[in-house]
N, C-alpha and C. Protein backbone atom coordinates (compact mmCIF):
# COMPACT_ATOMS: atom_id res chain seq x y z
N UNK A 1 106.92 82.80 90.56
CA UNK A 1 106.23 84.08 90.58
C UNK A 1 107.19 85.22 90.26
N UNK A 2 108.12 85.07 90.54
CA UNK A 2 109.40 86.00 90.51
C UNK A 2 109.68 86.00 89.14
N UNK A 3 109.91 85.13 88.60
CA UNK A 3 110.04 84.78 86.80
C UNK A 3 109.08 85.85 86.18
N UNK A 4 107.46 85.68 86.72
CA UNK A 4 106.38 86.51 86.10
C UNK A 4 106.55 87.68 86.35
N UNK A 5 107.61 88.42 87.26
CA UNK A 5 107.43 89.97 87.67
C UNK A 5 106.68 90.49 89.20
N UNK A 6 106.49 89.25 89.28
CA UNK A 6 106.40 89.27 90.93
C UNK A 6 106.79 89.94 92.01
N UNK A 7 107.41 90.40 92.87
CA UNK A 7 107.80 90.79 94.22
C UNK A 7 107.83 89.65 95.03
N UNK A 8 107.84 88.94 95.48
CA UNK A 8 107.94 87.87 96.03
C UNK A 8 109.08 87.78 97.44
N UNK A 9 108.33 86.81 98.88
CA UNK A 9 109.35 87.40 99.70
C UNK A 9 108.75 85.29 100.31
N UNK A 10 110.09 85.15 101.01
CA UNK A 10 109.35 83.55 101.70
C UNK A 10 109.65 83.39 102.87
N UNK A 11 109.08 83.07 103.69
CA UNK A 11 110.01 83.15 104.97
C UNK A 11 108.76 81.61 105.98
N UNK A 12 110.15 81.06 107.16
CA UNK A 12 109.46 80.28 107.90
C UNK A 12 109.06 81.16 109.30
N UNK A 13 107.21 81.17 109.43
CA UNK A 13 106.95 81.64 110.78
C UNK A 13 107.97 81.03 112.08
N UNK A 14 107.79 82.08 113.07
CA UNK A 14 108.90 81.50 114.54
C UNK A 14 108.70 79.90 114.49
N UNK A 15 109.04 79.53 115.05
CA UNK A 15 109.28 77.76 115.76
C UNK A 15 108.94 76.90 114.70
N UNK A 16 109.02 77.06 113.56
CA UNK A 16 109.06 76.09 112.48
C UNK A 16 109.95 76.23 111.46
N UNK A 17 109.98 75.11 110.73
CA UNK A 17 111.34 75.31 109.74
C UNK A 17 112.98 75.39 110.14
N UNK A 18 113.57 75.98 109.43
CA UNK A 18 114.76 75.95 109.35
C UNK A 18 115.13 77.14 111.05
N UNK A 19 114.02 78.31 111.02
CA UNK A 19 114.26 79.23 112.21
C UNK A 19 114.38 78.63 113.50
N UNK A 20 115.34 79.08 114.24
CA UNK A 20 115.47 79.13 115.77
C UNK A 20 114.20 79.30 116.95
N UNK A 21 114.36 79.06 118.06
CA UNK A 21 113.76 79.28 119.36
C UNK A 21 113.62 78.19 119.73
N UNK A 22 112.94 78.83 120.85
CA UNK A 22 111.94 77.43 121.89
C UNK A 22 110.31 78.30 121.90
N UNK A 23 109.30 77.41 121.56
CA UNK A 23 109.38 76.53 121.75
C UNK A 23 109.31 76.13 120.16
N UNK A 24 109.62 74.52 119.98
CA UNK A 24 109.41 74.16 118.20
C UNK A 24 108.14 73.81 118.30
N UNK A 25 107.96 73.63 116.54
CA UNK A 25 107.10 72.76 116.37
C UNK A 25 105.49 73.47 117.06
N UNK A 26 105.56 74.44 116.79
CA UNK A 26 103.63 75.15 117.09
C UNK A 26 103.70 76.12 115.91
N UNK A 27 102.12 76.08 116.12
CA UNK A 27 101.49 76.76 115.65
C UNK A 27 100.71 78.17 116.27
N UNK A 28 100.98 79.38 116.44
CA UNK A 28 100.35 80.24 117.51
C UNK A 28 99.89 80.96 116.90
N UNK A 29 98.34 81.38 116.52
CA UNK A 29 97.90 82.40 115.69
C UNK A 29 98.76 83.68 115.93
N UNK A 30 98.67 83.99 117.39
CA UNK A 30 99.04 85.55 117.56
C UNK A 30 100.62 85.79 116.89
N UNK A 31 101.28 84.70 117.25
CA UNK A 31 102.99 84.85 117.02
C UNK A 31 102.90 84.79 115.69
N UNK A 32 102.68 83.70 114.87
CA UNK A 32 102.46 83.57 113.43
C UNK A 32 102.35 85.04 112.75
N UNK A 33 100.62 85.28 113.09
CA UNK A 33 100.27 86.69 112.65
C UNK A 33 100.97 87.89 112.93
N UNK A 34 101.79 87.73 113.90
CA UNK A 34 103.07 89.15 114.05
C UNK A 34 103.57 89.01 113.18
N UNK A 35 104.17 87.63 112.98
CA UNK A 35 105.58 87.32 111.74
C UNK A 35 104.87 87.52 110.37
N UNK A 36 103.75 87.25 110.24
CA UNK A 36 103.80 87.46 108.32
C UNK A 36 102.93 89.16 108.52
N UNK A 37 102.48 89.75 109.62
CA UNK A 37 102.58 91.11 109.46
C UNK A 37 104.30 92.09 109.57
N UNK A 38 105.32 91.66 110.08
CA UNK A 38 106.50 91.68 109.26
C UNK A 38 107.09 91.92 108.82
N UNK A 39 106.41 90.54 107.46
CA UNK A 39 106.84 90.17 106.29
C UNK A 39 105.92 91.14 105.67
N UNK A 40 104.93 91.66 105.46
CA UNK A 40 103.87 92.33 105.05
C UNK A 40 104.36 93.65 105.27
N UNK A 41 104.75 94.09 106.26
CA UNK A 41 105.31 95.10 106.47
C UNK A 41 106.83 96.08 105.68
N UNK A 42 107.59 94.76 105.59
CA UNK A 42 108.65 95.07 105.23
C UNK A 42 108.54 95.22 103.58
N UNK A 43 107.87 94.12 102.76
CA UNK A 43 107.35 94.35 101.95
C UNK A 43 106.66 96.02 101.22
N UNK A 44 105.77 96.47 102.32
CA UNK A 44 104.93 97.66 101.94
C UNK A 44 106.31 98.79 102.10
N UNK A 45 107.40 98.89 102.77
CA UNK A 45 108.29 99.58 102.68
C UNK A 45 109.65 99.79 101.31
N UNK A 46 109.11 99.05 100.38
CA UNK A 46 110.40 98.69 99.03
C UNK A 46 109.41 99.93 98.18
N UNK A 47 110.45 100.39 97.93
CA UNK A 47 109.93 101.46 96.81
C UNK A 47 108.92 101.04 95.66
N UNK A 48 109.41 99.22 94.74
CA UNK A 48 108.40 99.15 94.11
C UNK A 48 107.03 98.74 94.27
N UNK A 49 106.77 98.04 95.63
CA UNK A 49 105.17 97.87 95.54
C UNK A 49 104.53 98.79 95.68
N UNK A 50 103.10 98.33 95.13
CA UNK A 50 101.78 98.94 95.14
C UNK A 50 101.01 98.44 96.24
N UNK A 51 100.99 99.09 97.66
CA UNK A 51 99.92 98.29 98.29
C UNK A 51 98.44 98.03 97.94
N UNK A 52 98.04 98.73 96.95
CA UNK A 52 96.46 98.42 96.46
C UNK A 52 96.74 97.10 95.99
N UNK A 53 97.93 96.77 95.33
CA UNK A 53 97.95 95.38 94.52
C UNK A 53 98.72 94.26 95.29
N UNK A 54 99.27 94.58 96.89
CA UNK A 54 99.35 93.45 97.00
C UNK A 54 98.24 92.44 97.65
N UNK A 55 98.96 91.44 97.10
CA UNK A 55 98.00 89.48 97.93
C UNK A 55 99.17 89.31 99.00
N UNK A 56 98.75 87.55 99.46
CA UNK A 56 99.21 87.08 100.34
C UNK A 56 99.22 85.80 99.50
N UNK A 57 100.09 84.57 100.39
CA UNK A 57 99.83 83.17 100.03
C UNK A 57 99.77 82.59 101.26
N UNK A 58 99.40 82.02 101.54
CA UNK A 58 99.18 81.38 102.96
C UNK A 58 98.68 79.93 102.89
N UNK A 59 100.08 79.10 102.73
CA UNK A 59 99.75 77.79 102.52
C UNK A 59 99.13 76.62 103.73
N UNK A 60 98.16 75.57 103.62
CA UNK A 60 97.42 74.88 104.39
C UNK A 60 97.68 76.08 105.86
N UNK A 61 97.47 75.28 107.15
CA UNK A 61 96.83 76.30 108.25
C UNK A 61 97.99 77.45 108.15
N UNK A 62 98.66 78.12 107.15
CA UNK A 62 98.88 79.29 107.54
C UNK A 62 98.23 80.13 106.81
N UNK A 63 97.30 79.79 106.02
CA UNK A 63 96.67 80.94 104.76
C UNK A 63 95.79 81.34 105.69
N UNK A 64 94.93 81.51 106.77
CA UNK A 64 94.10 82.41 107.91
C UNK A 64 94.93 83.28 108.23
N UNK A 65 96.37 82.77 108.89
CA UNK A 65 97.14 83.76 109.46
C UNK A 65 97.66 84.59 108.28
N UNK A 66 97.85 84.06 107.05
CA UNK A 66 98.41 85.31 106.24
C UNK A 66 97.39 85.95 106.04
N UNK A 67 95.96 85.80 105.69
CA UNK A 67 95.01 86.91 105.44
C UNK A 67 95.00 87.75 106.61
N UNK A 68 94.91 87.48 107.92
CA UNK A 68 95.00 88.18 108.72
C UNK A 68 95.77 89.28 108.63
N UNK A 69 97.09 88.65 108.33
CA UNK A 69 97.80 89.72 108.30
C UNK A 69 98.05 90.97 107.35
N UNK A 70 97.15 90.28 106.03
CA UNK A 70 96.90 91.61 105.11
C UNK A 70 96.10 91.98 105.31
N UNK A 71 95.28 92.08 105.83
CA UNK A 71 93.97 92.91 106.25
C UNK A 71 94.25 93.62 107.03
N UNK A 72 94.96 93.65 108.28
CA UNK A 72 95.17 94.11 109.47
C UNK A 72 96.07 95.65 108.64
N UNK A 73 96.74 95.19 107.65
CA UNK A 73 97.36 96.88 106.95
C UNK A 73 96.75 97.68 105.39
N UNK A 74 95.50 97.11 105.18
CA UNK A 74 94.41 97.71 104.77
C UNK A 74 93.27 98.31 105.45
């Protein structure tokens, strides 16, 4: 996406992936949805986006929590 002119940002929600804590290995709507609001956040702060034009990607059960979280700053 980045190749196409993208903005592009990737990150692992808390307790999964490569990131730290306790506890591992969950899934928590509310915690999730803090973290890719954020990422959403930090995003809407770079001089070049357009928030009218941004999306989200939110792959298998995290694509609820990423819509969530773009909606929540529209």
């Amino acid at each position: 996406m980045a190749e196409r002119g993208f903005l592009t940002i990737a990150f692992d929600p808390s307790y999964t992936g490569e990131s730290g804590g306790e506890p591992r290995y969950i899934a928590s709507p509310d915690i999730n949805t803090e973290d890719f609001c954020t990422a959403v956040g930090f995003l809407y702060a770079q001089d070049k986006v357009l928030p009218e034009r941004m999306w989200i990607i939110g792959l298998c059960g995290w694509g609820g929590m990423a819509l969530n979280a773009l909606f929540i700053f529209r």
